[in-house]
N, C-alpha and C. Protein backbone atom coordinates (compact mmCIF):
# COMPACT_ATOMS: atom_id res chain seq x y z
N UNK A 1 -48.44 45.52 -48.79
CA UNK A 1 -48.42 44.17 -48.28
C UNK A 1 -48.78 44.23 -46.79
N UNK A 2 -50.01 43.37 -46.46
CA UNK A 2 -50.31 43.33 -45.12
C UNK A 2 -49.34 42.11 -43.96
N UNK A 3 -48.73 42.07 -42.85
CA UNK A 3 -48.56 41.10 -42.07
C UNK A 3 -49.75 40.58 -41.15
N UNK A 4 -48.92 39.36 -40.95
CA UNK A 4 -50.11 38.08 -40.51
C UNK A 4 -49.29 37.82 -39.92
N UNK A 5 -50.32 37.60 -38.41
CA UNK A 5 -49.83 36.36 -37.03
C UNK A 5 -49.96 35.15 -37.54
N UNK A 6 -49.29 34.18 -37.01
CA UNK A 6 -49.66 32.55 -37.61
C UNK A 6 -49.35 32.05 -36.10
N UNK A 7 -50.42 31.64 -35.54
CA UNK A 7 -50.41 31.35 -34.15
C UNK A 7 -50.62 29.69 -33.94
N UNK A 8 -49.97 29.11 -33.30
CA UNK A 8 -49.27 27.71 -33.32
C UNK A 8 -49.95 27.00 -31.86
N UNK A 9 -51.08 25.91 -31.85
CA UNK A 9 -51.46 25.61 -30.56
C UNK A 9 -50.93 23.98 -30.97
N UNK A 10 -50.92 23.53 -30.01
CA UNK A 10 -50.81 22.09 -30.24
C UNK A 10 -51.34 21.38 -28.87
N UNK A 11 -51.73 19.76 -28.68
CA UNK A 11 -51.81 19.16 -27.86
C UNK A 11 -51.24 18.71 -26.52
N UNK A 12 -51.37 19.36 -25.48
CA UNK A 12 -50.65 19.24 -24.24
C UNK A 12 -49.69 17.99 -24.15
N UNK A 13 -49.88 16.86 -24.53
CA UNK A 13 -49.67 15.60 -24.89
C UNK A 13 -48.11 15.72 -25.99
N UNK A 14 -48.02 15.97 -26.54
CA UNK A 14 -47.46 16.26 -27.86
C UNK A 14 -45.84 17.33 -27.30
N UNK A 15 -45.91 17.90 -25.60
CA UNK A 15 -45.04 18.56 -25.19
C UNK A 15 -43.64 17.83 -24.75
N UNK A 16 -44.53 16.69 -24.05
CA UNK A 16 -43.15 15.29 -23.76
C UNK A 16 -42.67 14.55 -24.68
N UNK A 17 -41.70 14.99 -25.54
CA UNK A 17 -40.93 14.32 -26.42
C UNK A 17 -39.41 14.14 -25.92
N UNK A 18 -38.99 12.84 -26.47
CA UNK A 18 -37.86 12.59 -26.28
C UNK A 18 -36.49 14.07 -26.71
N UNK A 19 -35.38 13.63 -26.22
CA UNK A 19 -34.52 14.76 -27.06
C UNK A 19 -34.57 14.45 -28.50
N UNK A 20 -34.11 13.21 -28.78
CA UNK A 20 -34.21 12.75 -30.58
C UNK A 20 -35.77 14.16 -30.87
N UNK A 21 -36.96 13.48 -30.71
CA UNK A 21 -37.77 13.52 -31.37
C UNK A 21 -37.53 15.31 -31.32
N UNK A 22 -37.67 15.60 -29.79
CA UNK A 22 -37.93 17.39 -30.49
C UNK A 22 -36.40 17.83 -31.13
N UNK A 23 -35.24 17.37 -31.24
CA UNK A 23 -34.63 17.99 -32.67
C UNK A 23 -34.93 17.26 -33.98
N UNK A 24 -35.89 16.43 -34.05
CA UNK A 24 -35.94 16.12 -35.90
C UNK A 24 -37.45 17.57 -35.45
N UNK A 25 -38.05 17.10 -34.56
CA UNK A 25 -39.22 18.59 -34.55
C UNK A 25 -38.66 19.91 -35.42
N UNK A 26 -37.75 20.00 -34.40
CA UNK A 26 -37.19 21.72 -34.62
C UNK A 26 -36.35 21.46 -36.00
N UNK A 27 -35.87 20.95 -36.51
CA UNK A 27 -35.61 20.38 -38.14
C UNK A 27 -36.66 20.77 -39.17
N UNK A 28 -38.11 20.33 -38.73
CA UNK A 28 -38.72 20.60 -39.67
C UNK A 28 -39.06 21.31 -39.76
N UNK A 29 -39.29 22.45 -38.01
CA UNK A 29 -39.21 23.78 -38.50
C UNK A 29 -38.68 25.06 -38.66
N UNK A 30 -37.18 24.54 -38.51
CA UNK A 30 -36.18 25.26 -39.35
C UNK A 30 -36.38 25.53 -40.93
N UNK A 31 -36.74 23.87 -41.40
CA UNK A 31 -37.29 24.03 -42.79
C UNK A 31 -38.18 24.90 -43.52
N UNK A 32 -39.42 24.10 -42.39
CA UNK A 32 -40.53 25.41 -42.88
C UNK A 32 -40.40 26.83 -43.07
N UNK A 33 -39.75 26.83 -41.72
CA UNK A 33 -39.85 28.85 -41.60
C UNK A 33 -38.84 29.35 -42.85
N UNK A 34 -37.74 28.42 -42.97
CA UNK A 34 -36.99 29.09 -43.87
C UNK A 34 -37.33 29.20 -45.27
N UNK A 35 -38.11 28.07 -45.39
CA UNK A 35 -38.95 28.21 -46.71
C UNK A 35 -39.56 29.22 -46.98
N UNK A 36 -40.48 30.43 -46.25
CA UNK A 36 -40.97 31.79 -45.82
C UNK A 36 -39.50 32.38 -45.96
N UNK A 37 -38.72 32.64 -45.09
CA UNK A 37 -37.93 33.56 -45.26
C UNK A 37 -37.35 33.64 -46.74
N UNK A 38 -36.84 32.61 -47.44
CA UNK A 38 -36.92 32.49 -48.89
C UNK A 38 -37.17 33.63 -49.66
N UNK A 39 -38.14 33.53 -49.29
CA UNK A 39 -39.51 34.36 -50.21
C UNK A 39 -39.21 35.87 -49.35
N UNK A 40 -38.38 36.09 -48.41
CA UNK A 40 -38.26 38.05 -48.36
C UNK A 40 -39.74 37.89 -47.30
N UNK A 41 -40.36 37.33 -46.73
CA UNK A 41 -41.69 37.58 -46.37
C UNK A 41 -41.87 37.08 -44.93
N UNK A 42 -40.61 36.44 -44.59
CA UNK A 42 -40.97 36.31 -42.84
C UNK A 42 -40.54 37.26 -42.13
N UNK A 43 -41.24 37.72 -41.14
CA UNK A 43 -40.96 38.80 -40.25
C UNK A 43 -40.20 38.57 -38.81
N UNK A 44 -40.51 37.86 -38.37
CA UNK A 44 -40.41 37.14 -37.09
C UNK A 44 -41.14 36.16 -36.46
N UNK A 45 -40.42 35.53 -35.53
CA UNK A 45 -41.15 34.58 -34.84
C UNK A 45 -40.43 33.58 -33.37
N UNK A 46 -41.27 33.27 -32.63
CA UNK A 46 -40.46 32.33 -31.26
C UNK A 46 -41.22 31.28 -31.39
N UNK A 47 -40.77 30.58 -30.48
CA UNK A 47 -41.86 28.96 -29.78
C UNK A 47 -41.87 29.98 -28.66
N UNK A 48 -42.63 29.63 -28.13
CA UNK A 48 -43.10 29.95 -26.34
C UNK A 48 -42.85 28.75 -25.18
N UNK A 49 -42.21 29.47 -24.58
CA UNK A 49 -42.33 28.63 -23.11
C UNK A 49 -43.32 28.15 -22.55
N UNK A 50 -43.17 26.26 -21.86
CA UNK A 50 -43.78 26.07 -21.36
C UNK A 50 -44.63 27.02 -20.32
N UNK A 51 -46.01 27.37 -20.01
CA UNK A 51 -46.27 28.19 -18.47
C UNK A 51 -46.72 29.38 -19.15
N UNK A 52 -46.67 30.31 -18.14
CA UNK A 52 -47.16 31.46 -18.20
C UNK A 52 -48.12 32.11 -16.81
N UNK A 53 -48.56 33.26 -17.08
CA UNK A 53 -49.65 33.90 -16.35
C UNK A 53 -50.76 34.35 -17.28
N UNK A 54 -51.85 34.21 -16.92
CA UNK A 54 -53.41 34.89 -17.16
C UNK A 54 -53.89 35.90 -16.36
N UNK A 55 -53.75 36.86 -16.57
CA UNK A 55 -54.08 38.18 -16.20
C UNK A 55 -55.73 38.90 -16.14
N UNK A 56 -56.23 39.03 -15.25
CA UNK A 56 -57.67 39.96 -15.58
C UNK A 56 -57.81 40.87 -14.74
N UNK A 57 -58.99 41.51 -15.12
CA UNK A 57 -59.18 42.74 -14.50
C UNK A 57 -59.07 43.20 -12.99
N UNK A 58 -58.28 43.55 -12.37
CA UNK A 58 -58.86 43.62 -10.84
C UNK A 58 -57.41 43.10 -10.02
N UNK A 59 -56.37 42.47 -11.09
CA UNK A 59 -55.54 41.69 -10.45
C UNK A 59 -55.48 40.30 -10.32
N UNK A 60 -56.30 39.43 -10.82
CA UNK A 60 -56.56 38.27 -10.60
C UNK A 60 -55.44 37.66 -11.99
N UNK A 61 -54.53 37.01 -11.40
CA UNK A 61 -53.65 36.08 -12.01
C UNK A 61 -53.64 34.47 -11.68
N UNK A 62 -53.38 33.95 -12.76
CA UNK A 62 -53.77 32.54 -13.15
C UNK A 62 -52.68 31.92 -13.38
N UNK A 63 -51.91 30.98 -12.66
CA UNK A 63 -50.29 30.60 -13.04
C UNK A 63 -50.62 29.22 -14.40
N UNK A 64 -50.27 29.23 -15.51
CA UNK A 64 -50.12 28.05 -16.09
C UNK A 64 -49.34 27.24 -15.88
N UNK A 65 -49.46 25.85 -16.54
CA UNK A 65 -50.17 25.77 -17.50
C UNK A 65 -51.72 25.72 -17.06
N UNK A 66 -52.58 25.95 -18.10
CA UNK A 66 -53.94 25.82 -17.69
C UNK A 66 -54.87 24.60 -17.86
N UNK A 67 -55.10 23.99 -17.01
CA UNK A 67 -55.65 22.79 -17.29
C UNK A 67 -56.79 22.39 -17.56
N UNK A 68 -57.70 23.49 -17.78
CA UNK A 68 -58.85 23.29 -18.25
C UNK A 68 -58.34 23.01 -19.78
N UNK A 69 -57.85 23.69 -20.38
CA UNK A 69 -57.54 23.24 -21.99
C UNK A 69 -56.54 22.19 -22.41
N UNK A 70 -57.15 21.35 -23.27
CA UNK A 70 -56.21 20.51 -23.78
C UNK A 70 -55.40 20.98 -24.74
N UNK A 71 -55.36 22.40 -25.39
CA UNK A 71 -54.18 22.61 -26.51
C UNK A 71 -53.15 23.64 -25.62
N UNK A 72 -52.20 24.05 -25.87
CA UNK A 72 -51.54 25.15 -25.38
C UNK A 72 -50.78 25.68 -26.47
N UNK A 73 -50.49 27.38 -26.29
CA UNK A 73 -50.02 28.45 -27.56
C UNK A 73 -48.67 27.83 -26.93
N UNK A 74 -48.41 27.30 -28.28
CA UNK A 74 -46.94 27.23 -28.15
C UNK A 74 -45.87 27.88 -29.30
N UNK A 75 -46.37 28.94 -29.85
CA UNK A 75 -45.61 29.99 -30.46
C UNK A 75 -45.78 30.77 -31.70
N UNK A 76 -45.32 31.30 -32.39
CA UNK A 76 -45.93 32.40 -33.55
C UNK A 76 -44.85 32.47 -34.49
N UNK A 77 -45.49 33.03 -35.56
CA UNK A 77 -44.78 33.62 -36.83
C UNK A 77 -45.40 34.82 -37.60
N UNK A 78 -44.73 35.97 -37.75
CA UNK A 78 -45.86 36.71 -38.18
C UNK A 78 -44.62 36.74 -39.72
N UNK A 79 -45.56 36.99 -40.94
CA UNK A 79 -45.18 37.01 -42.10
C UNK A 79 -46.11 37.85 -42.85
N UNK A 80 -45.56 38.37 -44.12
CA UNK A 80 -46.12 39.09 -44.72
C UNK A 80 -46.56 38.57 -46.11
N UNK A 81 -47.69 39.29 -45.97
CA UNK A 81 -48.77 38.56 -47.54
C UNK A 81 -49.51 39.43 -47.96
N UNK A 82 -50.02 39.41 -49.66
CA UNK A 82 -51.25 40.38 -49.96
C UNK A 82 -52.64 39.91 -49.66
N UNK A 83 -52.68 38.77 -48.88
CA UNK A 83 -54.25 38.36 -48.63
C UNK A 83 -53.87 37.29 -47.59
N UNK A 84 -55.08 36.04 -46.61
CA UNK A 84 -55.30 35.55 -46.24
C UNK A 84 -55.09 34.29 -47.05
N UNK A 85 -55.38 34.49 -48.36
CA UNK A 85 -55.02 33.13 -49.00
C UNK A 85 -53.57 33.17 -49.00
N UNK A 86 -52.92 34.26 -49.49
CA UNK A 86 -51.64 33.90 -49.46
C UNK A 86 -50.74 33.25 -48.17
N UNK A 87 -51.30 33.72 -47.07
CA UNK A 87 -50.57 33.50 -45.61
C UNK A 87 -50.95 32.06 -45.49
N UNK A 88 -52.31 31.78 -45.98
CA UNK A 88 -52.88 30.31 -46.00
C UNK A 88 -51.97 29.25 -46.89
N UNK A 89 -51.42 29.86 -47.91
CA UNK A 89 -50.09 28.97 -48.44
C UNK A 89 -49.33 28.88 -48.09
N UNK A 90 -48.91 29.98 -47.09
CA UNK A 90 -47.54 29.71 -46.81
C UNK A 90 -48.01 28.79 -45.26
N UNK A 91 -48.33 28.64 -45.04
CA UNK A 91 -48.77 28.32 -43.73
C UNK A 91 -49.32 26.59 -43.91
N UNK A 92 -49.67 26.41 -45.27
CA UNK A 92 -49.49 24.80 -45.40
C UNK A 92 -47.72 24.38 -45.27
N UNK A 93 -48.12 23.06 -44.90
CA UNK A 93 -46.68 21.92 -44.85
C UNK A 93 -46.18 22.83 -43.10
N UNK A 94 -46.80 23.26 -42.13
CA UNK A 94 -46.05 23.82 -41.13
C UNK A 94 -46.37 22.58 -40.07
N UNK A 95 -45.20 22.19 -39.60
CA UNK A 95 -45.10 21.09 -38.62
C UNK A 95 -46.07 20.75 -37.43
N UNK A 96 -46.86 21.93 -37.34
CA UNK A 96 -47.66 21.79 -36.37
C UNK A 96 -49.04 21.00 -36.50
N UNK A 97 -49.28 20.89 -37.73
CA UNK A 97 -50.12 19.65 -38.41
C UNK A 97 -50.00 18.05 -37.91
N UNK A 98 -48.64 17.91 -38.36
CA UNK A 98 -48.48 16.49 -37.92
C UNK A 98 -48.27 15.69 -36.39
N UNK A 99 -48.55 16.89 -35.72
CA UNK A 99 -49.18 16.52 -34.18
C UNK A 99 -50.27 16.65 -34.12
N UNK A 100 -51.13 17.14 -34.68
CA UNK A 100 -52.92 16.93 -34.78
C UNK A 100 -52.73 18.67 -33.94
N UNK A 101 -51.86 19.50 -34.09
CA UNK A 101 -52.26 21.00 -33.58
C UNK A 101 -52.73 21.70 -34.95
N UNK A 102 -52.98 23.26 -34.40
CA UNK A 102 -53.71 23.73 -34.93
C UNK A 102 -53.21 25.31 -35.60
N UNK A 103 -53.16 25.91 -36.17
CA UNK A 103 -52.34 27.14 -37.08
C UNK A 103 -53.63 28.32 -36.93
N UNK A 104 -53.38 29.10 -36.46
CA UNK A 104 -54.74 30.27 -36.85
C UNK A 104 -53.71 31.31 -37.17
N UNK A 105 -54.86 31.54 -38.69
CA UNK A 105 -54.28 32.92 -39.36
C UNK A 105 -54.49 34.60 -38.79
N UNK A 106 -54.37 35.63 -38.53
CA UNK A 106 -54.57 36.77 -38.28
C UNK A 106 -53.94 38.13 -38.42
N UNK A 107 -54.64 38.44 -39.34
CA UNK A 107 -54.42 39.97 -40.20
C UNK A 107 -54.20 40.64 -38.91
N UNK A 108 -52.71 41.40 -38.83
CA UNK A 108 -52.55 42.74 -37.99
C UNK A 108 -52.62 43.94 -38.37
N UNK A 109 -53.75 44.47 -37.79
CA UNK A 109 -53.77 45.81 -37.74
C UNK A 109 -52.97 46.80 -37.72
N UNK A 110 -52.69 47.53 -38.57
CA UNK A 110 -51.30 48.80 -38.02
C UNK A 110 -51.89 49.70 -36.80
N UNK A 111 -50.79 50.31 -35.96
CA UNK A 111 -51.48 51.36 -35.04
C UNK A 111 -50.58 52.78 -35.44
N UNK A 112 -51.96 53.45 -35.67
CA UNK A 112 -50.65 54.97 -35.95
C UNK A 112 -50.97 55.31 -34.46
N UNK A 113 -49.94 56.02 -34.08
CA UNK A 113 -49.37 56.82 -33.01
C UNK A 113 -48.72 57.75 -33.19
């Protein structure tokens, strides 16, 4: 069985919610994820903090948020599946839909060491 990132962007817009609204949020995805864990097949996962740094070569750091983009990573799930379709099922009904964000799937590589 291979694991999969399930990487969570959503609309900058979509960050200012009332208190109500982001706990029925985090409700639904308590639901979701647990629906995965269910199944023996979630591995882990966070939301991410507002912000951050962008890092490149040479030293050059970038304080977020970044405002050239209108979506921002706002967190992950990595779970385990025998294919892309499968991670693609489990990965329907995930809350990040019904803000108009966006889910990208990605097969992880093992590293031997």
């Amino acid at each position: 069985m291979k694991e999969y990132l399930l990487v969570f962007r959503d609309v900058q817009t979509n960050l200012q919610r009332t208190p109500e609204e982001k706990a029925a949020n985090m409700e639904l995805w308590k639901n979701w994820i647990g629906s995965i864990a269910q199944t023996g097949k979630f591995v882990g996962g966070q939301p991410l903090m507002p912000g951050g740094r962008l890092m490149s070569k040479g030293g050059g750091i970038t304080d977020a948020p970044f405002d050239e983009g209108k979506e921002v990573l706002n967190g992950y799930v990595i779970t385990k599946a025998d294919s892309y379709d499968e991670a693609q099922q489990q990965a329907e009904g995930c809350p990040i839909f019904d803000t108009g964000g966006t889910l990208e799937i990605r097969e992880m590589a093992s590293m031997d060491m």
